[in-house]
N, C-alpha and C. Protein backbone atom coordinates (compact mmCIF):
# COMPACT_ATOMS: atom_id res chain seq x y z
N UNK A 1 -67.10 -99.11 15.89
CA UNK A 1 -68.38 -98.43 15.79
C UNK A 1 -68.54 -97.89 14.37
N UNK A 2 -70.02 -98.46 14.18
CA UNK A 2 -69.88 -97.55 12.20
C UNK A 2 -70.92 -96.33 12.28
N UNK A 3 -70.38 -95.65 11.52
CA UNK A 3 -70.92 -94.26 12.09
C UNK A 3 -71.90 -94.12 10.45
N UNK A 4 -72.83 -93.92 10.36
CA UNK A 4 -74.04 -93.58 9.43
C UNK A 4 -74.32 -92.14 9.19
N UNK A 5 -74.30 -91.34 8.38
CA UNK A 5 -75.46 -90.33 7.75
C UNK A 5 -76.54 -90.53 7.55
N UNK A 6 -77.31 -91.47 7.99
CA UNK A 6 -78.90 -91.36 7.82
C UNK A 6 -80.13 -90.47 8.06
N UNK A 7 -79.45 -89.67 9.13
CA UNK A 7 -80.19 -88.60 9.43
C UNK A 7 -80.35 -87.28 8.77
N UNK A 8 -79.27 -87.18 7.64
CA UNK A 8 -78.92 -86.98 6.70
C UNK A 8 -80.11 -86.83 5.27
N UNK A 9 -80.06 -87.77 5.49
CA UNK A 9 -81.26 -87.90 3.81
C UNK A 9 -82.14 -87.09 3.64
N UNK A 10 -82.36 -86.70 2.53
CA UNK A 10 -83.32 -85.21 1.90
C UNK A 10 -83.75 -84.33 2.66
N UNK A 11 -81.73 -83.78 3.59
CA UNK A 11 -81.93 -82.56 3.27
C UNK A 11 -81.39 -81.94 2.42
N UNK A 12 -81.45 -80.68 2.47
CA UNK A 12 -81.05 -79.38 1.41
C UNK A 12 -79.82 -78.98 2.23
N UNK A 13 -78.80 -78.75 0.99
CA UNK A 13 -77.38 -78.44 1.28
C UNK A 13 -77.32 -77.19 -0.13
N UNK A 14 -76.40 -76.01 0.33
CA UNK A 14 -76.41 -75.53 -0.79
C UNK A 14 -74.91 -75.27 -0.25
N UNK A 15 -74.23 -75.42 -1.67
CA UNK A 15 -72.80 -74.79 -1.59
C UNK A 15 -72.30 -73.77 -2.74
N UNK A 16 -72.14 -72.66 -1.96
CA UNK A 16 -71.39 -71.34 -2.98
C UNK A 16 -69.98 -71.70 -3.70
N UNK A 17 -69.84 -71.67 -5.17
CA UNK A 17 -68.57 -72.45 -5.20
C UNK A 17 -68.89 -73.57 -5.78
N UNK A 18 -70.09 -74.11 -5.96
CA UNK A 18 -70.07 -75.34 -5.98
C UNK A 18 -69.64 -76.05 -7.07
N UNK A 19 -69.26 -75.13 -8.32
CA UNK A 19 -69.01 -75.72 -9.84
C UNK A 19 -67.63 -76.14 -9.79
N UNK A 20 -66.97 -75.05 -8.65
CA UNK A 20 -65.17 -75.73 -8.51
C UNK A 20 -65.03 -77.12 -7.83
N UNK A 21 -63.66 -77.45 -7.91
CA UNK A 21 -63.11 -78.43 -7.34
C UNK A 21 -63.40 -78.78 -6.36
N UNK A 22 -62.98 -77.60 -5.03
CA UNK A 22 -63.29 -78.53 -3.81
C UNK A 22 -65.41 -78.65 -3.26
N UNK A 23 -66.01 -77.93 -4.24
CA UNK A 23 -67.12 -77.73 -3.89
C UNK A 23 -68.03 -78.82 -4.25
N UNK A 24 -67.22 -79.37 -5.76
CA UNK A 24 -67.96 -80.65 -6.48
C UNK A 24 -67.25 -81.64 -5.65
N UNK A 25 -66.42 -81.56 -4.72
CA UNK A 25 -66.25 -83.19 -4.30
C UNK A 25 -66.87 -82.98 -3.02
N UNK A 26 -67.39 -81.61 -2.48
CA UNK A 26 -68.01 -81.93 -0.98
C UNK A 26 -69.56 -81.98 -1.50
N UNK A 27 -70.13 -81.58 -3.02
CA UNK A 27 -71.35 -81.65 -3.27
C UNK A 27 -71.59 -83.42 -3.23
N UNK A 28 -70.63 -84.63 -4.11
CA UNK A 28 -70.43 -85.41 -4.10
C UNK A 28 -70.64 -86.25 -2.96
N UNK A 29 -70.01 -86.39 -2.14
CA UNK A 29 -69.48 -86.77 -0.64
C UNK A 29 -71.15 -86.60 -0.11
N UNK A 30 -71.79 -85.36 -0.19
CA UNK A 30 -73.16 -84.94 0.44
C UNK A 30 -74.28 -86.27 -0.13
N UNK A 31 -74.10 -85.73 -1.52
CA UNK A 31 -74.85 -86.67 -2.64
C UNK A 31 -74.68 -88.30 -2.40
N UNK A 32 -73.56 -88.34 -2.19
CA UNK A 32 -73.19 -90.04 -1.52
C UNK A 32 -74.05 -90.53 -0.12
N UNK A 33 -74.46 -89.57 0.59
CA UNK A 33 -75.16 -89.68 2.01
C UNK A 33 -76.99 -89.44 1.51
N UNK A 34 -77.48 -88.99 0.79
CA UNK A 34 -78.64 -88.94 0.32
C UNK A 34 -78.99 -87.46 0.78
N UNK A 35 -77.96 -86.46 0.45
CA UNK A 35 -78.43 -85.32 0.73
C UNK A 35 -78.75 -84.31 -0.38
N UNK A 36 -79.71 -83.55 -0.92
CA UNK A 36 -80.32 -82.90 -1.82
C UNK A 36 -78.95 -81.85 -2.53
N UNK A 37 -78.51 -81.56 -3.47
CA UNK A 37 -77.14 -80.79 -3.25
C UNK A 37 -77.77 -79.47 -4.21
N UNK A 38 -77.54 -77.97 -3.76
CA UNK A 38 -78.03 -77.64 -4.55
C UNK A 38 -76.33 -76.52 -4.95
N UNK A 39 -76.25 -76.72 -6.01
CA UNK A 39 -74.62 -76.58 -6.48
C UNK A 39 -75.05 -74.89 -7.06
N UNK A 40 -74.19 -73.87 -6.73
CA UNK A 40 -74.44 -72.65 -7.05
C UNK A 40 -73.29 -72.11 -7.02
N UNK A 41 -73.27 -71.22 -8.28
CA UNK A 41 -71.89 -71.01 -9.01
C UNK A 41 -72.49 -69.29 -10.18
N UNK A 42 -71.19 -69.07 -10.08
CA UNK A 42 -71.68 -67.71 -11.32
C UNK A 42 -71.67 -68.12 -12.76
N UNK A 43 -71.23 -69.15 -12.78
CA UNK A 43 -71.39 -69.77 -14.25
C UNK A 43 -72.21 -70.98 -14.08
N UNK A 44 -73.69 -70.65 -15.31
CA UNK A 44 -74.76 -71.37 -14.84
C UNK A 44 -74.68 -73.06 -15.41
N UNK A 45 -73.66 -73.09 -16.54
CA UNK A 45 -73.08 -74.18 -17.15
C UNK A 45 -72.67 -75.09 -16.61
N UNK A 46 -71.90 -74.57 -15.53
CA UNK A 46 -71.02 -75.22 -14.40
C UNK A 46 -71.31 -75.66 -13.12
N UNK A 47 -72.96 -75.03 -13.25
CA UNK A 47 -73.82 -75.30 -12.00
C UNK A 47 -74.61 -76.20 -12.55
N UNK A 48 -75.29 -76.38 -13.65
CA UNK A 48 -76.02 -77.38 -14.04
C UNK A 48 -75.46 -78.29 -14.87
N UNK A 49 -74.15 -78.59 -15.50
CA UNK A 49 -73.51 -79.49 -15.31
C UNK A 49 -73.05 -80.79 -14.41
N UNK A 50 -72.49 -79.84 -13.13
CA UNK A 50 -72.17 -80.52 -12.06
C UNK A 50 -73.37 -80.86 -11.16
N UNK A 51 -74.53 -80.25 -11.12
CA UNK A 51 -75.81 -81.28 -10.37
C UNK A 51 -76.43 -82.34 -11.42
N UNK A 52 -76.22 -81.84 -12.78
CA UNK A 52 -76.65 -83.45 -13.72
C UNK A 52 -75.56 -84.26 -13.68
N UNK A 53 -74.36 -84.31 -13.19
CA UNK A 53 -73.20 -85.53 -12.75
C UNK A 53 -73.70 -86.19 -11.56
N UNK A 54 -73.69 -85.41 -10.46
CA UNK A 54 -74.09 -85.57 -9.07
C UNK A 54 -75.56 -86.46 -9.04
N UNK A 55 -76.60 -86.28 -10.11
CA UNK A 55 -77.80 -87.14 -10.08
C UNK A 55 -76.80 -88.34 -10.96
N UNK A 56 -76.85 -88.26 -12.18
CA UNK A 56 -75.93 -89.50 -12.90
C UNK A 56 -75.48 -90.39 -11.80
N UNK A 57 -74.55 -89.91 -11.03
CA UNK A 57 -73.22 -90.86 -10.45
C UNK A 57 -73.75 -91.44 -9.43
N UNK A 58 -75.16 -90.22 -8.47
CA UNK A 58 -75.47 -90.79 -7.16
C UNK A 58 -76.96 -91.02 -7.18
N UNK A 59 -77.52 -90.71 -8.09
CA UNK A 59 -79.32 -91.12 -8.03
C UNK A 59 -79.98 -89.92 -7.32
N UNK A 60 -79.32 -88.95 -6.55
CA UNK A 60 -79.86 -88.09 -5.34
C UNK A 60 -80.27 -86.87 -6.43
N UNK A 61 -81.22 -86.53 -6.22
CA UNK A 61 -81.94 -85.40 -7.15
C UNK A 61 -80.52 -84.07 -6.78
N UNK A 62 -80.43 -82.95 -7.68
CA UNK A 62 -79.40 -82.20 -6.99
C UNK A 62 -79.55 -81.17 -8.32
N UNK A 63 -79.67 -79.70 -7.51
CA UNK A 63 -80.04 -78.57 -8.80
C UNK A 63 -78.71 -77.25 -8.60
N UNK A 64 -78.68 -77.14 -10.33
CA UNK A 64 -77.42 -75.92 -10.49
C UNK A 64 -78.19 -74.68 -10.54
N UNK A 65 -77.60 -73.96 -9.80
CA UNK A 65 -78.19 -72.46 -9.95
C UNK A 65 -77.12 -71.11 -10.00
N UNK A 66 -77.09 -70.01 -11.28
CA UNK A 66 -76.38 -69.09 -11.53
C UNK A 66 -76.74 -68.39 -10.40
N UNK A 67 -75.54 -67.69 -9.31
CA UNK A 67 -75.83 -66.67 -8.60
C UNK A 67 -73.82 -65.87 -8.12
N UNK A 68 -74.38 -65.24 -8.24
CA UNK A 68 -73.36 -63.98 -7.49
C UNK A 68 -73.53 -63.97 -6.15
N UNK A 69 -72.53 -64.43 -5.32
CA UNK A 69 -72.21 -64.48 -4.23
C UNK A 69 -72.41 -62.77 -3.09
N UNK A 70 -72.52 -61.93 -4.31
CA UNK A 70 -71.91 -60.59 -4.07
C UNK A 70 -72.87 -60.29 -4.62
N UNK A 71 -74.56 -60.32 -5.00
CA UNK A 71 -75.64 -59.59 -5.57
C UNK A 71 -76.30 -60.38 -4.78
N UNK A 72 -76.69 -59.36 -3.62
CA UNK A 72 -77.91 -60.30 -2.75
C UNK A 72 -79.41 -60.58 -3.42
N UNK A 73 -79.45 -59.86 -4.50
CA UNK A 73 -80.89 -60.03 -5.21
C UNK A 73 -80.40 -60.97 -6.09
N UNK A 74 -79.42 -61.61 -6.72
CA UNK A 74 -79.29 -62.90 -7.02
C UNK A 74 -79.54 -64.09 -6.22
N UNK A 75 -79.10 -64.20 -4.88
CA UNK A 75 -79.05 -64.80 -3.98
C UNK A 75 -80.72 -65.40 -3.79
N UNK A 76 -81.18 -64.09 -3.28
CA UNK A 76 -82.82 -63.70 -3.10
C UNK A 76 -83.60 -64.90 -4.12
N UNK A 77 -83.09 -64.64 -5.30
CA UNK A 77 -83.68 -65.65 -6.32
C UNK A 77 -83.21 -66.81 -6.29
N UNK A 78 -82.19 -67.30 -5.85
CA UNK A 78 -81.71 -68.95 -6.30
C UNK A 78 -82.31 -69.36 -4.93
N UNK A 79 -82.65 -68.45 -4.01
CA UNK A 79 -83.21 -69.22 -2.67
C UNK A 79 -84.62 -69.79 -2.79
N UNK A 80 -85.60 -68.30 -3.82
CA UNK A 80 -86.81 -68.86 -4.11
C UNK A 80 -87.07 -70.45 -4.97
N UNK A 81 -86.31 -70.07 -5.56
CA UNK A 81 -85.64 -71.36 -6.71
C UNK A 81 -85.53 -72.79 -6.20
N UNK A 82 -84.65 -72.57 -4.92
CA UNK A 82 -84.30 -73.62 -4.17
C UNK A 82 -85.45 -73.92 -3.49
N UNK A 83 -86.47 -73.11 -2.34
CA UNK A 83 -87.30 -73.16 -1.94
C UNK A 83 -89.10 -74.27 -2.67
N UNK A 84 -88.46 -73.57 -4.11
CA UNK A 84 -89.47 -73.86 -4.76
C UNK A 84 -89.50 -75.48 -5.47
N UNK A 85 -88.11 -76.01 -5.43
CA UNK A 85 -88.13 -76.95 -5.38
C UNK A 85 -87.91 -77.95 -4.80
N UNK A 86 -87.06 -77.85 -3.44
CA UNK A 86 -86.58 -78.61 -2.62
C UNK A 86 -86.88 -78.35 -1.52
N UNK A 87 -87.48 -77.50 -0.75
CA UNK A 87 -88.22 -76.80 0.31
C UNK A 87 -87.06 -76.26 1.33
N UNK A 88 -86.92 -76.20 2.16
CA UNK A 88 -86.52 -75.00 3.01
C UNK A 88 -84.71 -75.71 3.19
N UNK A 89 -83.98 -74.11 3.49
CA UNK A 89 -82.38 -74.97 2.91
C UNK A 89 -82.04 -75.33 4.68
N UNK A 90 -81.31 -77.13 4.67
CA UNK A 90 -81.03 -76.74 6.04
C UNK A 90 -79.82 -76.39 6.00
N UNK A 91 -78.63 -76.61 5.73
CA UNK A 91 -77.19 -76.44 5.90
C UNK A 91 -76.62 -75.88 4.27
N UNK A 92 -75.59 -75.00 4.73
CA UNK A 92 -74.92 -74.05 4.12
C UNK A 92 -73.44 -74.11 3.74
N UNK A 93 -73.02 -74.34 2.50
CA UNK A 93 -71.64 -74.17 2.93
C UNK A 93 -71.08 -73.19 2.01
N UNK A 94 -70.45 -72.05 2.21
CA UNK A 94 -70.18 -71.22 1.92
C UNK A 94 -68.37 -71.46 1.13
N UNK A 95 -68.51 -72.02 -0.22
CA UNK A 95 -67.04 -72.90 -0.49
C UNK A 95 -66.88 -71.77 -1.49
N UNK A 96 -67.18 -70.82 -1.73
CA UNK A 96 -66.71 -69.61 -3.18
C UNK A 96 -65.88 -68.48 -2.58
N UNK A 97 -64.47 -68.21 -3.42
CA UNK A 97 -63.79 -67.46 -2.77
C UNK A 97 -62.27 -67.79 -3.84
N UNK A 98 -61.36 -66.74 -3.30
CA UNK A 98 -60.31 -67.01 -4.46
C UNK A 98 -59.25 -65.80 -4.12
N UNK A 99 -58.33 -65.54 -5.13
CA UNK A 99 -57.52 -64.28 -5.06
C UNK A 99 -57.43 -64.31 -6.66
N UNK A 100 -56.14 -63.23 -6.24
CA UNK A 100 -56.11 -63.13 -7.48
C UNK A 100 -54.19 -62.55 -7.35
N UNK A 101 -53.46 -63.01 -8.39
CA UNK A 101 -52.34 -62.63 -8.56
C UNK A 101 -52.06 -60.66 -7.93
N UNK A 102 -52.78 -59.41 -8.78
CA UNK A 102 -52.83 -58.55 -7.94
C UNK A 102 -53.35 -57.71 -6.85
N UNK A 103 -53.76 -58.95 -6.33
CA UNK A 103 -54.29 -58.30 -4.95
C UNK A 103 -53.32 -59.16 -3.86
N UNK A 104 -52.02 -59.66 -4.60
CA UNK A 104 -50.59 -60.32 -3.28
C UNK A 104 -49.46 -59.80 -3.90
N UNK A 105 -48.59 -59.75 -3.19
CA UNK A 105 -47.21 -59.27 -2.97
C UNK A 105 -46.25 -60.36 -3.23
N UNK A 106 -45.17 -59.60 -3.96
CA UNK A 106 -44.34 -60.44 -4.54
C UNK A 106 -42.92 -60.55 -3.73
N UNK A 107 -43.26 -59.37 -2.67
CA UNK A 107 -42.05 -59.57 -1.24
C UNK A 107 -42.14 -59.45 -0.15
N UNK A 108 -42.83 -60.67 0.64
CA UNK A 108 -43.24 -60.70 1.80
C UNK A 108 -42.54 -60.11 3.35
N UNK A 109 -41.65 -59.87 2.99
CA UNK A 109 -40.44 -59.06 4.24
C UNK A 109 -39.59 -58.13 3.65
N UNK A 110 -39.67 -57.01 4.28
CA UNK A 110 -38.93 -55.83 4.51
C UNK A 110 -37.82 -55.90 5.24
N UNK A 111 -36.34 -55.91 4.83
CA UNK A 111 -35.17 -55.76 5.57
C UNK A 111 -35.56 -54.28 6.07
N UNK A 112 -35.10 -54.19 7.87
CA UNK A 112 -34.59 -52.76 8.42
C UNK A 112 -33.18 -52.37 7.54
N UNK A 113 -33.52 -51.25 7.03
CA UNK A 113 -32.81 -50.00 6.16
C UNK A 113 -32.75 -50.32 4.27
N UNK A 114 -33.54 -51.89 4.27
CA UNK A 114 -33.77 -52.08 2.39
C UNK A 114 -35.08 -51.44 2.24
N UNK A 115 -35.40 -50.83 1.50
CA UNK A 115 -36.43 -49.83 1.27
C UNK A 115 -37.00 -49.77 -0.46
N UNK A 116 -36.18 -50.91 -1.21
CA UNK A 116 -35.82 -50.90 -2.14
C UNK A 116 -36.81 -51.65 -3.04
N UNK A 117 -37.60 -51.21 -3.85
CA UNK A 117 -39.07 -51.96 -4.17
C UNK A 117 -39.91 -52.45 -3.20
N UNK A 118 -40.16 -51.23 -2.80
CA UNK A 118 -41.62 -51.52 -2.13
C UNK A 118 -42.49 -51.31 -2.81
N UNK A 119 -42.83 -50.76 -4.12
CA UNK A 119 -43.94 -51.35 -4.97
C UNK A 119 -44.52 -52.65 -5.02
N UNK A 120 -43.35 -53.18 -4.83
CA UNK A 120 -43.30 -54.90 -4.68
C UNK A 120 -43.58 -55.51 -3.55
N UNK A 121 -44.02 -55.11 -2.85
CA UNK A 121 -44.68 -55.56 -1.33
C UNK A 121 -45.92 -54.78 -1.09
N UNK A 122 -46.30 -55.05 0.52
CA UNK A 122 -47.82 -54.51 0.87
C UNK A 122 -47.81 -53.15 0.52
N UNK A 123 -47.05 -52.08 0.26
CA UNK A 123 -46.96 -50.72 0.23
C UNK A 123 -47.64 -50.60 -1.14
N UNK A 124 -47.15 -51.34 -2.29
CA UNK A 124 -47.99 -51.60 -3.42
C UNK A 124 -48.72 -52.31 -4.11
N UNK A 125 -49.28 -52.53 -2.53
CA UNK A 125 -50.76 -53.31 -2.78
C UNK A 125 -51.62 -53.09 -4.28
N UNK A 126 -52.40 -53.11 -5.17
CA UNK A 126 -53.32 -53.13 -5.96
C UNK A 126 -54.82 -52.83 -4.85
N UNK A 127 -54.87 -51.62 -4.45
CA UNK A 127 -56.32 -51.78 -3.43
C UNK A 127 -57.71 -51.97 -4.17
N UNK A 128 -57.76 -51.89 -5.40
CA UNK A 128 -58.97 -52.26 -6.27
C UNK A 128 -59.14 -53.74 -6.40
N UNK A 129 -57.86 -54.51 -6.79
CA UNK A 129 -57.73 -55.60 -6.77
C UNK A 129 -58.27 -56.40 -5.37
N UNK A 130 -57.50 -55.64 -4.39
CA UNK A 130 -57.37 -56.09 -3.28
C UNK A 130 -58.67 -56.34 -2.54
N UNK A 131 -59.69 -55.37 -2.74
CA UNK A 131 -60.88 -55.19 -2.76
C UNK A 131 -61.72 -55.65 -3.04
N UNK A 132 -61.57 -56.62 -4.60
CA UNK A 132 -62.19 -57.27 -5.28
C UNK A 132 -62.11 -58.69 -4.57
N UNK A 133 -60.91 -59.10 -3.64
CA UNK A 133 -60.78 -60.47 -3.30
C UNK A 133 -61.46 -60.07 -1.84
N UNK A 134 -61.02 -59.54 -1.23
CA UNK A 134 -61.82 -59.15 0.06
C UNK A 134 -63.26 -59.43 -0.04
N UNK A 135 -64.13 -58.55 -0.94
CA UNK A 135 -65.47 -58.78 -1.28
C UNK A 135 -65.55 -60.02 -1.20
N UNK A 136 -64.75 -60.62 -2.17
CA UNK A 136 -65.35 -62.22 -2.73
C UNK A 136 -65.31 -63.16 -1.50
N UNK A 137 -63.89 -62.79 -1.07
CA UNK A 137 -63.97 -63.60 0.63
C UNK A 137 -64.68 -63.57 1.65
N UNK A 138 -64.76 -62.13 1.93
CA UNK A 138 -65.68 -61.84 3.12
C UNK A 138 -67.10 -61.82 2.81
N UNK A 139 -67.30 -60.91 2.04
CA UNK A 139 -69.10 -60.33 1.67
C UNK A 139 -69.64 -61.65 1.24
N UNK A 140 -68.54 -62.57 0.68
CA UNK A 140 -69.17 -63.41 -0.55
C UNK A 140 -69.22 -64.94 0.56
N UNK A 141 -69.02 -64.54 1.82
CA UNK A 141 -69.61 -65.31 2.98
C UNK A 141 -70.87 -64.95 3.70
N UNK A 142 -70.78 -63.48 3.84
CA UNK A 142 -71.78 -63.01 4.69
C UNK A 142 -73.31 -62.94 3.95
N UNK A 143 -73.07 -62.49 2.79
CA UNK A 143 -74.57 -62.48 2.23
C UNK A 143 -75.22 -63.53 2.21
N UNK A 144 -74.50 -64.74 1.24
CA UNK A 144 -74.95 -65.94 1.16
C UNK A 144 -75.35 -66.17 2.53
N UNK A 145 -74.97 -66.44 3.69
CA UNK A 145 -75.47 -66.54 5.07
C UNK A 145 -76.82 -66.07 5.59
N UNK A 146 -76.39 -64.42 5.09
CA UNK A 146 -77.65 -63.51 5.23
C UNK A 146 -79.33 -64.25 5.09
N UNK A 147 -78.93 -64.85 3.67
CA UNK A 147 -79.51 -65.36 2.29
C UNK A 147 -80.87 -66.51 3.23
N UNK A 148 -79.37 -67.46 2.92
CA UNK A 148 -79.83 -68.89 2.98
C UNK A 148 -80.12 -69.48 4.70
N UNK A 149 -79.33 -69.03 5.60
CA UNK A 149 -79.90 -69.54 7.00
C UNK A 149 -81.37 -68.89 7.19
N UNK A 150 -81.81 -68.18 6.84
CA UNK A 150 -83.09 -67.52 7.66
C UNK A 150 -84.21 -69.01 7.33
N UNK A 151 -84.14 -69.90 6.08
CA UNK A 151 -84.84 -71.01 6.66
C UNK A 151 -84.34 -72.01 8.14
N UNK A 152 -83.02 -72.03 8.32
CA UNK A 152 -82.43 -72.40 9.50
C UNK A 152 -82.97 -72.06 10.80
N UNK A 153 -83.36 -70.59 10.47
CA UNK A 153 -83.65 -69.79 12.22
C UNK A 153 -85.05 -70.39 12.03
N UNK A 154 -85.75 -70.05 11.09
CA UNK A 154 -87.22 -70.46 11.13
C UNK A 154 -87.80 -72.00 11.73
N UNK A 155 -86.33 -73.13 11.57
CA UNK A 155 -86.71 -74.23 12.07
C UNK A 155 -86.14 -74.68 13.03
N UNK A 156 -85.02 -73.59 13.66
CA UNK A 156 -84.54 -73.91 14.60
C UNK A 156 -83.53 -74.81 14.17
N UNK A 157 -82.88 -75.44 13.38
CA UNK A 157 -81.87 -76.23 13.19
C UNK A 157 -81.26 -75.84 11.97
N UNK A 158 -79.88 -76.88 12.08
CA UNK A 158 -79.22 -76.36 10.74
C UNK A 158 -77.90 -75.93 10.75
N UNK A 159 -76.98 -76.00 9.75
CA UNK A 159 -75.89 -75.73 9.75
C UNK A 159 -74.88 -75.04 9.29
N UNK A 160 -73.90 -74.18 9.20
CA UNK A 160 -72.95 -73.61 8.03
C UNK A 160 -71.80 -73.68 7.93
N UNK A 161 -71.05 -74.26 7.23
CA UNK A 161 -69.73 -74.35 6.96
C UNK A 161 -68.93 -73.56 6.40
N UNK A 162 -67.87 -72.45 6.69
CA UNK A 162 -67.02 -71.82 6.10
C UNK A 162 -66.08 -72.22 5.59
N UNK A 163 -65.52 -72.52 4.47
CA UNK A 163 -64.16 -72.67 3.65
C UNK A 163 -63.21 -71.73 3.30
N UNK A 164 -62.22 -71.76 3.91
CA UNK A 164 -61.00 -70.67 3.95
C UNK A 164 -59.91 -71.02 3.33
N UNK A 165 -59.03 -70.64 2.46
CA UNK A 165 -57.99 -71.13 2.05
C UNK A 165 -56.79 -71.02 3.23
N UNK A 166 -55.76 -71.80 2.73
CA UNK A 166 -54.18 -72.29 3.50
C UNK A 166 -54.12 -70.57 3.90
N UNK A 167 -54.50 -69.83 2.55
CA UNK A 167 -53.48 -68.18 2.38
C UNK A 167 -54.23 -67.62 3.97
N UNK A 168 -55.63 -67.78 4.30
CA UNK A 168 -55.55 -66.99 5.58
C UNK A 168 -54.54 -66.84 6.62
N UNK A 169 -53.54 -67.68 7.14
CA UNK A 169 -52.73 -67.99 7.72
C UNK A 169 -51.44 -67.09 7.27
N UNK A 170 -51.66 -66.75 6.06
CA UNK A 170 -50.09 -65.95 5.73
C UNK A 170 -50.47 -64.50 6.21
């Protein structure tokens, strides 16, 4: 049985993230099916870079837009943006997110009665740091959501994809 994306074709996909790695090969992959990609990233270079590759390589129209995952009045604007050129977003994928060296621990287990650098484990967490990746993970799912489905509810269809790294699991 051969299975088709046709049903697929011009819609609107937006992915948070989209200037990185795994975001430009699922913008790609989209763009390969005839789906509109609209690539959004905090660096606007890297957003309109990677949708003038994505038209180059696949013919499928596809637009970069600077936004902060974490400034819903950024958001607010790359939606009008999007709206204004590609009309209403159906599916979402929420691929932006990251850590950062101090917001993890450099000793994942505590011997009963070693007590001995716990700076060096969860006790000396970095909570500013820690905070900063949290935001980016969590908030920097929920807004975009906030954001971009309300054309979804309006048509009754539509989709969102969350991207989580391996690290949730630890």
């Amino acid at each position: 049985m051969k299975i088709n994306f046709n049903d697929l074709k011009d819609k609107v996909c937006v992915i948070t993230g989209g200037g990185g790695t795994l975001g430009s090969e699922i913008a790609f992959a989209l763009a390969g099916n005839a789906v509109k990609t609209v690539i959004l990233d905090r660096n606007l270079d890297k957003a309109t870079n990677m949708a003038d590759s994505i038209f180059v390589k696949t013919g499928v129209e596809s637009l970069g837009i600077a936004a902060n995952v974490l400034d819903r009045n950024s958001l607010i604007n790359a939606k009008m943006e999007i709206n204004k050129k590609f009309g209403p977003v159906q599916f979402l994928i929420n691929g932006a997110g990251g850590n950062s060296p101090k917001a993890t621990t450099k000793t994942e287990f505590i011997d009963q009665g070693n007590h001995k650098n716990l700076d060096e484990s969860f006790y000396g967490l970095d909570i500013d740091s820690f905070r900063e990746v949290f935001d980016l993970n969590f908030l920097g799912t929920v807004l975009p959501t906030m954001i971009f489905t309300t054309d979804m509810l309006k048509s009754g269809q539509g989709a969102v994809v969350n991207i989580s790294s391996m690290n949730s699991f630890r």
